[in-house]
N, C-alpha and C. Protein backbone atom coordinates (compact mmCIF):
# COMPACT_ATOMS: atom_id res chain seq x y z
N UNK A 1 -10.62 8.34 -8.93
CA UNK A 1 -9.62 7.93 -7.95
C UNK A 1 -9.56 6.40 -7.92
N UNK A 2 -8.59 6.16 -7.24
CA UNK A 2 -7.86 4.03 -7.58
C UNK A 2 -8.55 3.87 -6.62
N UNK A 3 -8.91 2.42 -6.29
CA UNK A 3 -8.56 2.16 -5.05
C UNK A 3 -7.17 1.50 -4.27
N UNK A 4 -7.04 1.24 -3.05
CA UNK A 4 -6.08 1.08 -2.70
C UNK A 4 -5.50 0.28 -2.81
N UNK A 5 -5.76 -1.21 -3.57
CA UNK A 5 -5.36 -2.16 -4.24
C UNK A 5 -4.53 -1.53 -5.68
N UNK A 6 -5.37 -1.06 -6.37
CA UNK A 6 -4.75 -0.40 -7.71
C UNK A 6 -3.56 0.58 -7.41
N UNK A 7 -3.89 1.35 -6.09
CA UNK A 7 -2.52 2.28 -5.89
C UNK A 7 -1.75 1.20 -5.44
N UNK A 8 -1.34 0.95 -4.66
CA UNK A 8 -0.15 -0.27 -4.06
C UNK A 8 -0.02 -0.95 -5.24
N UNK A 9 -0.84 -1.51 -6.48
CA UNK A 9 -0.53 -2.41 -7.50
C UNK A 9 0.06 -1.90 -8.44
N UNK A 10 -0.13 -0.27 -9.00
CA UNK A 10 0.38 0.13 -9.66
C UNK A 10 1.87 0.65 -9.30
N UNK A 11 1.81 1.33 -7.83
CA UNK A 11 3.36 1.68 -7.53
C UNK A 11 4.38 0.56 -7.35
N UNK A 12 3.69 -0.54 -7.16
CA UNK A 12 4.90 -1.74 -7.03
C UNK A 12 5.54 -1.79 -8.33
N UNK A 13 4.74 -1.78 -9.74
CA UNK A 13 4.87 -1.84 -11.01
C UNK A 13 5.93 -0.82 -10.97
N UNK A 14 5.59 0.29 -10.91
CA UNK A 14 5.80 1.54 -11.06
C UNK A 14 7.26 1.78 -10.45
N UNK A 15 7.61 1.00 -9.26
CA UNK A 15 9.00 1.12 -8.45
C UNK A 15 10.01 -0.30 -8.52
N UNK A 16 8.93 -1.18 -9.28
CA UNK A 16 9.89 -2.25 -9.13
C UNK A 16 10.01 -3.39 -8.24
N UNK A 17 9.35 -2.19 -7.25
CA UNK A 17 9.57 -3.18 -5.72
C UNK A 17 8.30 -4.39 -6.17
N UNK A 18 8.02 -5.52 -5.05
CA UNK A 18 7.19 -6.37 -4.66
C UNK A 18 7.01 -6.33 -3.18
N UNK A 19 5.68 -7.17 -3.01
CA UNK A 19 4.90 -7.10 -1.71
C UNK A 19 5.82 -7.19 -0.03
N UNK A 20 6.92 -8.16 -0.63
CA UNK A 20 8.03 -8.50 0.37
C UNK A 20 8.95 -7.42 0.83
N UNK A 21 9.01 -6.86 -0.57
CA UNK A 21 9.91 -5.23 -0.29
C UNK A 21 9.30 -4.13 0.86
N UNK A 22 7.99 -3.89 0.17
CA UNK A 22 6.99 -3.19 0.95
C UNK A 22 7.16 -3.63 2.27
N UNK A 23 6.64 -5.01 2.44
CA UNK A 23 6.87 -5.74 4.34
C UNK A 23 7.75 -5.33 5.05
N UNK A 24 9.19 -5.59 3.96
CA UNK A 24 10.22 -5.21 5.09
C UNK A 24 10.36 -3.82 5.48
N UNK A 25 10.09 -3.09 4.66
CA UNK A 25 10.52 -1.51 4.65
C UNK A 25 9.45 -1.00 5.96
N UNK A 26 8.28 -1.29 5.50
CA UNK A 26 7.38 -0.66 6.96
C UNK A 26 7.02 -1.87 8.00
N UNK A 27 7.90 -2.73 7.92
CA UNK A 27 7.62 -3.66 9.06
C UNK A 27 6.40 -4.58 9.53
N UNK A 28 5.44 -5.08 8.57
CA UNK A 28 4.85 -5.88 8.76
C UNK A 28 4.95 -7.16 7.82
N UNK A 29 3.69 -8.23 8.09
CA UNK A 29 3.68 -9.84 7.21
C UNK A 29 3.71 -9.52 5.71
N UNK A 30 4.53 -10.39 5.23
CA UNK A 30 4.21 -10.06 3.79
C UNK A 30 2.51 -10.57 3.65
N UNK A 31 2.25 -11.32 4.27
CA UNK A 31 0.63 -11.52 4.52
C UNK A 31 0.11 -10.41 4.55
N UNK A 32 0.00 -9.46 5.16
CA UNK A 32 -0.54 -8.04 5.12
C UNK A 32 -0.82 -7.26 4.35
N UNK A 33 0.91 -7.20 3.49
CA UNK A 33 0.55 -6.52 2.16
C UNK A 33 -0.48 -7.15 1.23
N UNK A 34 -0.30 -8.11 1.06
CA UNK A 34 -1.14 -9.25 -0.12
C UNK A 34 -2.59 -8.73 0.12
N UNK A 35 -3.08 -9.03 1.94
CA UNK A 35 -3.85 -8.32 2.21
C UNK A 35 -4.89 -7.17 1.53
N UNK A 36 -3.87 -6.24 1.56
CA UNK A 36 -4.48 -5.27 1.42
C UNK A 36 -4.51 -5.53 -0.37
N UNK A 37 -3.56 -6.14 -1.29
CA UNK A 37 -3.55 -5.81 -2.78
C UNK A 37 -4.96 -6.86 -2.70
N UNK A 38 -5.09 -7.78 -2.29
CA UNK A 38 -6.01 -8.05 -2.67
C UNK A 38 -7.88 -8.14 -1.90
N UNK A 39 -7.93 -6.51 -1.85
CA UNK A 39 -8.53 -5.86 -0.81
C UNK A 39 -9.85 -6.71 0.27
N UNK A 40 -8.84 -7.59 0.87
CA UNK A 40 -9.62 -8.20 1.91
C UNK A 40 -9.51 -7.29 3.39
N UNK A 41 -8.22 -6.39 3.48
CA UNK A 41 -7.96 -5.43 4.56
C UNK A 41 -7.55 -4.02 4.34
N UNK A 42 -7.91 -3.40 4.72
CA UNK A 42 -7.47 -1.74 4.62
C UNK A 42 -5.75 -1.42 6.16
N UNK A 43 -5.07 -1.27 5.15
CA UNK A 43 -3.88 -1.27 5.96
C UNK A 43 -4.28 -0.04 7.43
N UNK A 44 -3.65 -0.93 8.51
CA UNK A 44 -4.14 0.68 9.70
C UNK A 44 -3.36 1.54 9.51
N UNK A 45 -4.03 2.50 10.50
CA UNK A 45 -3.69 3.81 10.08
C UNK A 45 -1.75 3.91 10.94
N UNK A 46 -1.67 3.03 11.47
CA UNK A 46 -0.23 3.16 11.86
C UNK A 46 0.93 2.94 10.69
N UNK A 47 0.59 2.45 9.65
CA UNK A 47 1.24 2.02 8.61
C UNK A 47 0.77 3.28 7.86
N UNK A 48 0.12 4.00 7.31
CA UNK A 48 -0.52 4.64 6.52
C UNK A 48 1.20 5.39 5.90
N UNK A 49 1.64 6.45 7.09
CA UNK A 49 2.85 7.07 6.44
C UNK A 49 4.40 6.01 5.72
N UNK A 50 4.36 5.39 6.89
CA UNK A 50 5.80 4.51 6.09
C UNK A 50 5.37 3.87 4.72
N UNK A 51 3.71 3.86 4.65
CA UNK A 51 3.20 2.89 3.29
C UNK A 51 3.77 3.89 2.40
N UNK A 52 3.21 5.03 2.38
CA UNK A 52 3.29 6.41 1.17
C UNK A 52 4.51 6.19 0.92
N UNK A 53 5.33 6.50 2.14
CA UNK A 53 6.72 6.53 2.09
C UNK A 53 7.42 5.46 0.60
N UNK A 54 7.16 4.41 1.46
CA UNK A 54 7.34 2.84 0.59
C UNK A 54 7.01 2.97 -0.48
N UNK A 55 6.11 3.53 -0.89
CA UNK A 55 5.27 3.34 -2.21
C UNK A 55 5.88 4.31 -3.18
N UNK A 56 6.47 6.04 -2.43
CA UNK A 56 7.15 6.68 -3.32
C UNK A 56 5.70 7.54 -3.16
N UNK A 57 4.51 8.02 -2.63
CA UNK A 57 3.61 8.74 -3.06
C UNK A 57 2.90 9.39 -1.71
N UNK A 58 2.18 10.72 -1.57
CA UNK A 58 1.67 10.73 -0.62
C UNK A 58 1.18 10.57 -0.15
N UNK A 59 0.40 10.61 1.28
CA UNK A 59 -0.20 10.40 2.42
C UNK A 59 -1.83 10.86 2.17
N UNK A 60 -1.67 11.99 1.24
CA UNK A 60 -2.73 12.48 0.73
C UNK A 60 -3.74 11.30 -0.48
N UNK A 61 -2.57 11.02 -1.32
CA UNK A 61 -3.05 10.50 -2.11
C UNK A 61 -3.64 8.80 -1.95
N UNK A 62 -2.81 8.49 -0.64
CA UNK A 62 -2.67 6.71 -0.52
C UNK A 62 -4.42 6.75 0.31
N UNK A 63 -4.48 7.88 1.56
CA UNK A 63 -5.35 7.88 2.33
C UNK A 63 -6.95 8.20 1.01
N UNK A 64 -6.65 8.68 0.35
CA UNK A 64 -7.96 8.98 -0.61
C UNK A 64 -8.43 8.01 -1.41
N UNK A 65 -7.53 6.94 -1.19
CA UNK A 65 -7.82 5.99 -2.09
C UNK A 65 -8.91 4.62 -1.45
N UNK A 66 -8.41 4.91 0.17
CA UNK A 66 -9.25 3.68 0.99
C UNK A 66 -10.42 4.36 0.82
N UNK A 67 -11.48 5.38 0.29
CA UNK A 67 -12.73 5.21 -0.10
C UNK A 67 -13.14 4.99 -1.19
N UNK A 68 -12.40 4.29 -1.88
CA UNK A 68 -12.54 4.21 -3.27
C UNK A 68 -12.69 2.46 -3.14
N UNK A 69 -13.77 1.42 -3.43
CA UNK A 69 -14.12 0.47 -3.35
C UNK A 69 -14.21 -0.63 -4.64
């Protein structure tokens, strides 16, 4: 399994989008996202669904990834 840097890094690849896209779509800093790609923060769990959403992947898969270090 990725961790959650590698998932968010690969689906940005993967969709095209960038970190700014992500921000706007679920409503936080583009600081945040960066954040998390460059795993200084684990996104909260209030973001968790609009992230999947954003990302194009599930809830299942995004959440399995924050134990992956």
């Amino acid at each position: 399994m990725r961790s959650t840097n590698s998932v968010i890094s690969a689906r940005l690849k993967a969709t095209g989008k960038k970190a700014t896209d992500i921000a706007q779509e679920i409503g936080v800093e583009e600081g945040a996202v960066r954040h998390w790609l460059n795993r200084r923060r684990t996104p909260s769990p209030k973001y968790w669904q609009p992230l999947a959403d954003a990302l194009g992947i599930s809830l299942a898969r995004l959440t399995a990834s924050f134990a992956q270090k």
